[in-house]
Protein backbone atom coordinates (compact mmCIF):
# COMPACT_ATOMS: atom_id res chain seq x y z
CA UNK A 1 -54.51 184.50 46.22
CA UNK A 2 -57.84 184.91 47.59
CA UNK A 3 -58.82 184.19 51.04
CA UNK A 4 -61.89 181.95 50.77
CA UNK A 5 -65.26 181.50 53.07
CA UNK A 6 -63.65 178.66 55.31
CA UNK A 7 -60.75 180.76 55.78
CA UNK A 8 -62.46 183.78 57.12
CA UNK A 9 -64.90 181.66 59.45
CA UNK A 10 -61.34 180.25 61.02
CA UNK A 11 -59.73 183.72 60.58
CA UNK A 12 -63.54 185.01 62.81
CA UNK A 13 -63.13 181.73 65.12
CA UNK A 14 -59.51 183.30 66.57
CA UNK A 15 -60.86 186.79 66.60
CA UNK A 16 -63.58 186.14 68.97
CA UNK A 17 -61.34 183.84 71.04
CA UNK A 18 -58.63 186.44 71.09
CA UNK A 19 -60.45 189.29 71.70
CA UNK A 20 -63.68 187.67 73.48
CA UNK A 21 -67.63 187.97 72.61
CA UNK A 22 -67.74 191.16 75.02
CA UNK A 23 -64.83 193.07 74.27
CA UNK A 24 -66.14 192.68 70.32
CA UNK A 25 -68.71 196.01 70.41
CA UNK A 26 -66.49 198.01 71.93
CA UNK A 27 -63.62 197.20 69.00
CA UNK A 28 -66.04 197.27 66.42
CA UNK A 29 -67.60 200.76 67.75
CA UNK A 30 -63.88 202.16 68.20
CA UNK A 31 -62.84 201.33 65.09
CA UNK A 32 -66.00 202.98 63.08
CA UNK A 33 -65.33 205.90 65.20
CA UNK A 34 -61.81 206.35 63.58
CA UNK A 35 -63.06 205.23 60.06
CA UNK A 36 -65.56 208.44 60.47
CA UNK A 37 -63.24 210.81 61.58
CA UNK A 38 -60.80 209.52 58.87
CA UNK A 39 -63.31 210.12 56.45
CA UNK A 40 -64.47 213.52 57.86
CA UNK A 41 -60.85 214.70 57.71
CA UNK A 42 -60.27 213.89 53.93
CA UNK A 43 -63.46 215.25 52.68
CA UNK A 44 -62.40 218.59 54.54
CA UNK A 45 -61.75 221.13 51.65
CA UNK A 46 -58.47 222.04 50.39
CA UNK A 47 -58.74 225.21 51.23
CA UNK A 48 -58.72 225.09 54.73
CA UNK A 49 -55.02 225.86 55.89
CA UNK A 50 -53.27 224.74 58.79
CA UNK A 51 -52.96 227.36 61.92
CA UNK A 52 -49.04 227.47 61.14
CA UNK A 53 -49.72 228.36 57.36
CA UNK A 54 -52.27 231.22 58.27
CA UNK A 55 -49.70 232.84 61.07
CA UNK A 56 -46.35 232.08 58.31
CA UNK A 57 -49.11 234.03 55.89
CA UNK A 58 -49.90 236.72 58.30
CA UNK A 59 -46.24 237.38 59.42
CA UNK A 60 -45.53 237.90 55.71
CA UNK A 61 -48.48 240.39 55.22
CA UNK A 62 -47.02 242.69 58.59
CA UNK A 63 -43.64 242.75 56.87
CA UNK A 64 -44.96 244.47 53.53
């Protein structure tokens, strides 16, 4: 089930009635904002811990 060409011209035709011509940028620009910081986020390494995992870490260290 694929969606063919005439389909996404109709699908692009209620978008841009929805939404509006001038309201378009803005969405588009929003949404590669989040796609970048999405992308930023799961290339960050591994080994980068969260703040609560360091202190959990740290609070065992003071204990020994």
């Amino acid at each position: 089930m694929r969606i063919e060409s005439w389909q996404w011209i109709v699908i692009l035709v209620i978008v841009l009635l929805f939404w509006g011509a001038p309201k378009l940028p803005a969405l588009t620009k929003s949404v590669a904002e989040s796609l970048k910081i999405f992308r930023k986020e799961i290339k960050s390494p591994e080994s980068e811990k969260a703040p609560e995992t360091v202190k959990a870490e740290e609070g065992e260290k003071k204990k020994d």
